[in-house]
Protein backbone atom coordinates (compact mmCIF):
# COMPACT_ATOMS: atom_id res chain seq x y z
CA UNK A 1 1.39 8.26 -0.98
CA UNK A 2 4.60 6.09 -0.79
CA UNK A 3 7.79 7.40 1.37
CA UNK A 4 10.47 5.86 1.48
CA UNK A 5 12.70 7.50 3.81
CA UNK A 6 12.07 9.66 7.05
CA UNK A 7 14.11 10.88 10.68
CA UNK A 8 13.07 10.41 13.86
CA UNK A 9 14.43 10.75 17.67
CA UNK A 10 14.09 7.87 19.59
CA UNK A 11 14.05 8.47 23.36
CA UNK A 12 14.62 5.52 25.93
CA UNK A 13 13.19 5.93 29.32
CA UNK A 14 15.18 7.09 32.38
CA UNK A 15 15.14 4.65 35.11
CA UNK A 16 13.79 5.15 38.62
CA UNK A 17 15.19 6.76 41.65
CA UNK A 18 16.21 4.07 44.26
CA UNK A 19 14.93 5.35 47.61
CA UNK A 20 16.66 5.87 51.08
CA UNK A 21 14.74 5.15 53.75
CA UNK A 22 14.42 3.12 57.49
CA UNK A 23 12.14 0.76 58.50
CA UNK A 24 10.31 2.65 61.74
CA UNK A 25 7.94 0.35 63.23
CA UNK A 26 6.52 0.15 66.95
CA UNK A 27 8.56 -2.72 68.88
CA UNK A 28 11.38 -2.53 65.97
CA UNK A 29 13.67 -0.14 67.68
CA UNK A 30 16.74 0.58 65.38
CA UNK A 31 15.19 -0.56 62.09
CA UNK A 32 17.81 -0.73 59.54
CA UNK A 33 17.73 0.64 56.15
CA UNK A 34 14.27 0.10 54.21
CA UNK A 35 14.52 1.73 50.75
CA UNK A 36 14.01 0.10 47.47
CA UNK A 37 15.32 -0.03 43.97
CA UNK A 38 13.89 2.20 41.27
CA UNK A 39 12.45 0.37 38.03
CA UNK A 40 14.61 0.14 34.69
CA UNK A 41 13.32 2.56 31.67
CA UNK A 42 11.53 0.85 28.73
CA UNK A 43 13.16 0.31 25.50
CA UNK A 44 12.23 2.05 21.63
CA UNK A 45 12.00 -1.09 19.82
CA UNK A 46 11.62 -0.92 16.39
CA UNK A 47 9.67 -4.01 14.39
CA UNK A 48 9.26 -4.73 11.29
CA UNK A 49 5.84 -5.56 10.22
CA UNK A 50 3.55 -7.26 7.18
CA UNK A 51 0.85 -4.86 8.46
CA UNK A 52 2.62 -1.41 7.31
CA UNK A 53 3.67 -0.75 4.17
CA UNK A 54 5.48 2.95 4.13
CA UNK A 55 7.00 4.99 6.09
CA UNK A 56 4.32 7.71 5.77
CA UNK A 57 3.17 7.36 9.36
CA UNK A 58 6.27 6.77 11.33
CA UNK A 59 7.48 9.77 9.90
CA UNK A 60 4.58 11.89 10.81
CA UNK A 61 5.95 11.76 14.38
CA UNK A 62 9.11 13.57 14.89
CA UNK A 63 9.81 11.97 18.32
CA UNK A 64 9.39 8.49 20.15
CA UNK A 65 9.90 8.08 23.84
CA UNK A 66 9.51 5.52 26.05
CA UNK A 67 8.37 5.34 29.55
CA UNK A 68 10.19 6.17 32.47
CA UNK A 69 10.59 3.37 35.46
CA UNK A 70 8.98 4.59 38.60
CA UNK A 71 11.19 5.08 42.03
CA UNK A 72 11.44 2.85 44.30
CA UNK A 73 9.58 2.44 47.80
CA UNK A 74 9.78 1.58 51.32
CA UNK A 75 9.23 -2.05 52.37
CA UNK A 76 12.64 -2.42 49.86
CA UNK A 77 9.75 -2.06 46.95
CA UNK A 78 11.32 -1.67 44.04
CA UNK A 79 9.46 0.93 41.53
CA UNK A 80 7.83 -0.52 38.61
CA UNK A 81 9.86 -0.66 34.99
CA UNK A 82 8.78 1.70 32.25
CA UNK A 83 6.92 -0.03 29.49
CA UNK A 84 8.48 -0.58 25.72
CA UNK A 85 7.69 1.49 23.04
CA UNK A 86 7.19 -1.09 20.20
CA UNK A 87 7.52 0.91 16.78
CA UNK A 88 5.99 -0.88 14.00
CA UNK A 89 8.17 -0.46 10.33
CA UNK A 90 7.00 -1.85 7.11
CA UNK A 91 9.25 -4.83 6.41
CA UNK A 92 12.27 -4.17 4.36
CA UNK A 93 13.29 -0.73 6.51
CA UNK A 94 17.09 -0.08 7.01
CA UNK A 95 17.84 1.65 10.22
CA UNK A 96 20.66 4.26 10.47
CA UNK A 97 22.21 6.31 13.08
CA UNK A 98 21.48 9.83 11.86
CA UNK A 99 24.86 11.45 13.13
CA UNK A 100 27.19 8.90 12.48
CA UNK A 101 25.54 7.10 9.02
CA UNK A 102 26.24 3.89 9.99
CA UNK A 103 23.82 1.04 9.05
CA UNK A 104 22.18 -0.34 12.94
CA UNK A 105 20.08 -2.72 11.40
CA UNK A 106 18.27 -4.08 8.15
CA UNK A 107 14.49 -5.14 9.29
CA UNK A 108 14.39 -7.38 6.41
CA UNK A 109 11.82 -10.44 6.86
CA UNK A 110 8.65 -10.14 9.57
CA UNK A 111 9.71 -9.83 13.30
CA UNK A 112 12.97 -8.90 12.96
CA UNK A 113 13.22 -6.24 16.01
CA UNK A 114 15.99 -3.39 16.70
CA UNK A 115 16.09 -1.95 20.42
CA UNK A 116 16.52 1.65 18.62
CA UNK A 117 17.20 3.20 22.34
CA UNK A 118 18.05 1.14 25.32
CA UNK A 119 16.20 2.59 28.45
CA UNK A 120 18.16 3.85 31.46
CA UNK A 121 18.78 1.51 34.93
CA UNK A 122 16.98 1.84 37.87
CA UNK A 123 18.71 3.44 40.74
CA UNK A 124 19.35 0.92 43.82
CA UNK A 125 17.53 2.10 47.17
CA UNK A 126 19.52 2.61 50.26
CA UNK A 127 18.82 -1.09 50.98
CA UNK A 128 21.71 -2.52 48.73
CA UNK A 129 24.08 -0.53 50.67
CA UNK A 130 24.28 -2.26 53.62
CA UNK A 131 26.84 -4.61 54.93
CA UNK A 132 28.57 -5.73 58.02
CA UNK A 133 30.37 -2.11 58.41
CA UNK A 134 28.42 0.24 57.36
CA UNK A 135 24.87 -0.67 58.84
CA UNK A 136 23.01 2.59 58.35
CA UNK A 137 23.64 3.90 54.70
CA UNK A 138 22.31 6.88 54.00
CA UNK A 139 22.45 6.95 50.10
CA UNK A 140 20.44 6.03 47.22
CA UNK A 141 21.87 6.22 43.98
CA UNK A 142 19.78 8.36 41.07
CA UNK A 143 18.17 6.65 38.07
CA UNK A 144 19.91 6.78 34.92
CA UNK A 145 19.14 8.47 31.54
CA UNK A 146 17.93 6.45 28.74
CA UNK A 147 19.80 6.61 25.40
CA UNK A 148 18.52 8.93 22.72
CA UNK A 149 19.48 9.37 19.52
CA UNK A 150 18.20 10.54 15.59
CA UNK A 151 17.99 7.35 13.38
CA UNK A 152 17.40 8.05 9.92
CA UNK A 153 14.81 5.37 8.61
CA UNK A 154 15.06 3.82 4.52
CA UNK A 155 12.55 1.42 3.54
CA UNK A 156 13.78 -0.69 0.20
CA UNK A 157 11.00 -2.33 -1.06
CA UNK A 158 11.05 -6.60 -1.46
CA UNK A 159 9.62 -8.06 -3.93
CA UNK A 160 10.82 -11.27 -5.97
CA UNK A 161 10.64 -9.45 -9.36
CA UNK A 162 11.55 -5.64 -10.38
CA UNK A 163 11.14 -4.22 -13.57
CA UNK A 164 13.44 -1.43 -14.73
CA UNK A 165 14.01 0.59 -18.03
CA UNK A 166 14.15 3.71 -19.25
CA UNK A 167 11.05 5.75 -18.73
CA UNK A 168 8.48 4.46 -20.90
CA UNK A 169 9.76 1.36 -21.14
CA UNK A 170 6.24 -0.46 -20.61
CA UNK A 171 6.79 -1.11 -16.86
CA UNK A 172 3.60 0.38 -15.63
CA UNK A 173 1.56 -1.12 -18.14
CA UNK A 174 3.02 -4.62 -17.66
CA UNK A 175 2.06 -4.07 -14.18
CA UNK A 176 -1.17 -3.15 -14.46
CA UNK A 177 -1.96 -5.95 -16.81
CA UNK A 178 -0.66 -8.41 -14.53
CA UNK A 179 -1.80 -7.59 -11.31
CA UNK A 180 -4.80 -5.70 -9.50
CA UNK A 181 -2.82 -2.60 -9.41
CA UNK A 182 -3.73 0.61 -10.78
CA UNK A 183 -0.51 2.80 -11.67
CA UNK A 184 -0.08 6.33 -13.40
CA UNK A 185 0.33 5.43 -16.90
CA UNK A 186 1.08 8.15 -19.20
CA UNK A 187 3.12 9.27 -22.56
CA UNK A 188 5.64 11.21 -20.89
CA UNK A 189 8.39 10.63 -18.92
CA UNK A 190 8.86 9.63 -14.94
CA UNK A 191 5.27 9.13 -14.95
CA UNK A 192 6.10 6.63 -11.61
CA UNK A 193 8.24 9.10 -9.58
CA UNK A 194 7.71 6.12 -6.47
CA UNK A 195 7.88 2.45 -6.25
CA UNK A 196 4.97 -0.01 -6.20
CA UNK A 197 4.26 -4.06 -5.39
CA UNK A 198 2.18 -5.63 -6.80
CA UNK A 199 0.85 -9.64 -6.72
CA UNK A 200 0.68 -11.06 -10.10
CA UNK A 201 -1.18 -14.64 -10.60
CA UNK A 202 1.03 -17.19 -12.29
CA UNK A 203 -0.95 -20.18 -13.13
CA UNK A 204 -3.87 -21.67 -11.08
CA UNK A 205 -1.87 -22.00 -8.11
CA UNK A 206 1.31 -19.65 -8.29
CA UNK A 207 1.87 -15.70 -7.43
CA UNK A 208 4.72 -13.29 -8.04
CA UNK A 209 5.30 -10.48 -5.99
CA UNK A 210 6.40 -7.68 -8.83
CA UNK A 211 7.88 -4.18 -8.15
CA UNK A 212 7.53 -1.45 -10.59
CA UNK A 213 10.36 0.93 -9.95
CA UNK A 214 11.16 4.47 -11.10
CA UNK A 215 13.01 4.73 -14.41
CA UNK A 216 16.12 4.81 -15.19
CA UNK A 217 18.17 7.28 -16.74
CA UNK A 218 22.02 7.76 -18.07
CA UNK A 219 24.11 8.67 -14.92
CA UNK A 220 21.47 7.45 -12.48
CA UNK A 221 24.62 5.69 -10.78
CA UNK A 222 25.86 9.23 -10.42
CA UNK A 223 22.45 10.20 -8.62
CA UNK A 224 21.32 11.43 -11.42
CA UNK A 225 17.34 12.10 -11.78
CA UNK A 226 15.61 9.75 -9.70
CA UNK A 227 19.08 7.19 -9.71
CA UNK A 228 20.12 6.42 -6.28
CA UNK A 229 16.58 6.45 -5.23
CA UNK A 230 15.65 3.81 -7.94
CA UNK A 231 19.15 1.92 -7.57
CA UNK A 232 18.33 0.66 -3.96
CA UNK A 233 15.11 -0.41 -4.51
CA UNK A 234 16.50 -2.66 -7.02
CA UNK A 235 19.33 -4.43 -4.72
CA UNK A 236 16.26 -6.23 -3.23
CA UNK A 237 14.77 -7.95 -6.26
CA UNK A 238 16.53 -11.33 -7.17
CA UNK A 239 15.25 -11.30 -10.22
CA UNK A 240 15.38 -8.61 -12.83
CA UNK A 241 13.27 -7.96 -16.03
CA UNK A 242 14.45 -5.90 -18.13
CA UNK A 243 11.92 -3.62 -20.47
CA UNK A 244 12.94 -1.91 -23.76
CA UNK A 245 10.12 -0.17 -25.91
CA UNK A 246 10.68 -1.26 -29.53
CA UNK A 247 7.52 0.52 -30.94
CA UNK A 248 8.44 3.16 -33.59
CA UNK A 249 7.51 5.80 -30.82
CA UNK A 250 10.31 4.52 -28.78
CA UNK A 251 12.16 7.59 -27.35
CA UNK A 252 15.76 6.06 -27.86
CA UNK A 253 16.53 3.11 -30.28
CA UNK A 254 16.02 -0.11 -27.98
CA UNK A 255 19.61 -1.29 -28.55
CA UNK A 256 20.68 2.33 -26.84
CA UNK A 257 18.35 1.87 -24.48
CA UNK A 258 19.48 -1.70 -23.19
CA UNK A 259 22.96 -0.46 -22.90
CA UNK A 260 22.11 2.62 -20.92
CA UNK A 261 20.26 0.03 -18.32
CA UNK A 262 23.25 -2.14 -18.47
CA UNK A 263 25.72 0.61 -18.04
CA UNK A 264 24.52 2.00 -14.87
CA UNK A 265 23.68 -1.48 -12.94
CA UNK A 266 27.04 -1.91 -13.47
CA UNK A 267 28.62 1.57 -12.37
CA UNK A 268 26.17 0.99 -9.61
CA UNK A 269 26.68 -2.34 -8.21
CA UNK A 270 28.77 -5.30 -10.65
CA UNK A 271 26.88 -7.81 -8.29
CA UNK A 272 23.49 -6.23 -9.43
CA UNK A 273 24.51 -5.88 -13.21
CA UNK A 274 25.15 -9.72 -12.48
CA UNK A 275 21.67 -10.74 -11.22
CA UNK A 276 18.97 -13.34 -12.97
CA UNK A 277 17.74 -11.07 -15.64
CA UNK A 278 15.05 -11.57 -18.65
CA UNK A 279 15.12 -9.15 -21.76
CA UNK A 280 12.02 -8.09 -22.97
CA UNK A 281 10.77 -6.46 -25.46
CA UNK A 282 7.52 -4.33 -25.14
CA UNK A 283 4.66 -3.09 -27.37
CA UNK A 284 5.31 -5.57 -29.78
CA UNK A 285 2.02 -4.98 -32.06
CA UNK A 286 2.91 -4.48 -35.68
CA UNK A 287 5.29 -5.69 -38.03
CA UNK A 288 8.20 -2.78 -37.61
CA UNK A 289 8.15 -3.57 -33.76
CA UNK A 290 8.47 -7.41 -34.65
CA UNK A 291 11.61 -6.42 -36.22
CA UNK A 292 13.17 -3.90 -34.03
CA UNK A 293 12.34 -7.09 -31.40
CA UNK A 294 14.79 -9.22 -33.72
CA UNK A 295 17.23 -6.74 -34.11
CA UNK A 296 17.73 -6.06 -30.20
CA UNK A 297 18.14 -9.75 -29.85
CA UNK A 298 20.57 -9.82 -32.47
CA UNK A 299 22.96 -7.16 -30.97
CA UNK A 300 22.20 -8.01 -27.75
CA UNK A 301 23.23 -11.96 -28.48
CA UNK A 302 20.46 -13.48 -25.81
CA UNK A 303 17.03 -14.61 -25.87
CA UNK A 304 14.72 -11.59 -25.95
CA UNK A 305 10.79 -12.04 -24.85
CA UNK A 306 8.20 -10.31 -26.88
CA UNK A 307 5.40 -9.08 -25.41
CA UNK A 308 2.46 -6.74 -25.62
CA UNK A 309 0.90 -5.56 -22.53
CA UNK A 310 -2.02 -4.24 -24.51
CA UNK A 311 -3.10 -6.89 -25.98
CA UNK A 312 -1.76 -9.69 -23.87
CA UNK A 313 0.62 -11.33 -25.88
CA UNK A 314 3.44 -12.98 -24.10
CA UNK A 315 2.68 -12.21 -20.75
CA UNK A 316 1.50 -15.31 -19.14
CA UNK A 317 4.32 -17.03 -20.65
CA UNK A 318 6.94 -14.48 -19.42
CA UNK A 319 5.14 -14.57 -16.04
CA UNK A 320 6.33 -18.20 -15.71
CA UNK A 321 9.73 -17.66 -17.31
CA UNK A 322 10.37 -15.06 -14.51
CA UNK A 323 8.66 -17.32 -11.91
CA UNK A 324 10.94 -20.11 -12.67
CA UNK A 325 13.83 -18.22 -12.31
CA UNK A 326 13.21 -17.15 -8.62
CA UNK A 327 12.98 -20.66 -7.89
CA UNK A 328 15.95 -21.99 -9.25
């Protein structure tokens, strides 16, 4: 299962006492102070990762804490420094602080790394005290607390294509023609209530990485249905294609329906209504669709691709239509 979104408390760890002590030796008479420094807390670091691909997981765990650094010793030892946390995130994961809302990070490309909570300094031992006046200090200063804090974790997924529609539009399908991936398909709506990637072959030598997204609704800028959930998703693709059913069992005539996917990318985001985007029309398999296919392109005034996931027809060529367009 897919989750895109999950809270957790990240807990640094709290350095080390330093110590206060004297260095008491046979044949040292007066030994002067002796203690050492405690070790530093270790970090929650936060990484973002090829090898994880939800937030399933991360989320499963409520709270992440780091270790703690270890006092320090006589001798002037210090105490050894607690050891990182390392949290791995699938790539693609926004970090927020959960009380305040603001954005800490955006994990977007392999390695990037967050230090979620900072981990507390090590006290200093007696030792560090010392000086030409006062030759016997008696103090040793306390470790401090690590930070902690909620962070409220959204993965948007990245892919180089998304498709979006109304519901029904044909995404799934496409998808699963395309590519080795096996999505709900069904004849009602919001069968894909969560997004999925997919790798489709272009060519001998070429691949596209393809998201199928949720569909899209009227007033899914508004959060309605699945809307702001779908919407963000979409703000990673650079590419858009854009799937209208023009079968005679299309729910909503397909010039409707291309507005209504028009209408909210703008409300939503006038950059995103502005993206690379390819109009196709789906489940183009009879005469009447053929039509309804020349009619959307004729109200819609731009090239619109026909294609039939069913049987094949148009795909490979739309493939490296949409391919193209990520590289320019």
């Amino acid at each position: 299962m897919f989750r895109d979104e999950c809270q957790i408390e990240v807990i640094a760890g709290s350095g080390g006492d330093g110590m206060a002590a004297f260095r008491r030796e046979k044949f040292v008479p007066k030994g002067g102070p002796w203690g050492g420094d405690g070790g530093h807390g270790g970090d929650v670091v936060l990484v973002a990762t090829d090898s994880v691909n939800s937030l399933l997981f991360v989320g499963r765990r409520p709270r992440y804490e780091a270790e703690g650094g270890r006092p320090g010793g006589p001798a002037k030892r210090s105490g050894r420094c607690g050891k990182d946390l390392v949290v791995e995130v699938p790539v693609g994961t926004q970090v927020r602080d959960l009380e305040r809302g603001n954005l800490l990070c955006d994990l977007a490309r392999p390695g990037d790394r967050l230090v979620a909570a900072r981990g507390g300094r090590g006290g200093r031992g007696n030792a560090r005290f010392a000086n030409a006046i006062r030759q016997t200090p008696r103090e040793a200063e306390s470790g401090r607390d690590g930070e902690r804090r909620g962070v409220l974790l959204e993965l948007k997924i990245v892919a180089e294509v998304g498709l979006v529609g109304l519901p029904n539009a044909g995404k799934s399908t496409f998808l699963a023609r395309t590519s080795a991936a096996t999505p709900k398909i069904a004849d009602y709506p919001f069968t894909t209530l969560l997004p999925q990637v997919a790798i489709a072959r272009v060519g001998d030598y070429d691949t596209l990485c393809l998201a199928d997204l949720p569909g899209l609704i009227e007033g899914a800028a508004d959060g309605v249905g699945l809307g702001h959930r779908f919407l963000k998703h979409v703000e990673r693709c650079p590419v858009l294609l854009h799937l209208v059913d023009v079968s005679s069992g299309a729910n909503t005539p397909p010039g409707e329906a291309r507005q209504t996917i028009l209408s909210e990318l703008l409300l939503y985001s006038a950059e995103l209504a502005g993206r690379p985007r390819l109009l196709v029309a789906t489940k183009v398999e009879d005469e009447a669709s053929e039509r309804a296919a020349d009619d959307l392109e004729r109200v819609a005034e731009e090239p619109v691709w026909r294609i039939s996931s069913q049987t094949g027809r148009g795909v490979e060529e739309l493939l490296r239509a949409a391919h193209a367009l990520t590289r320019a």
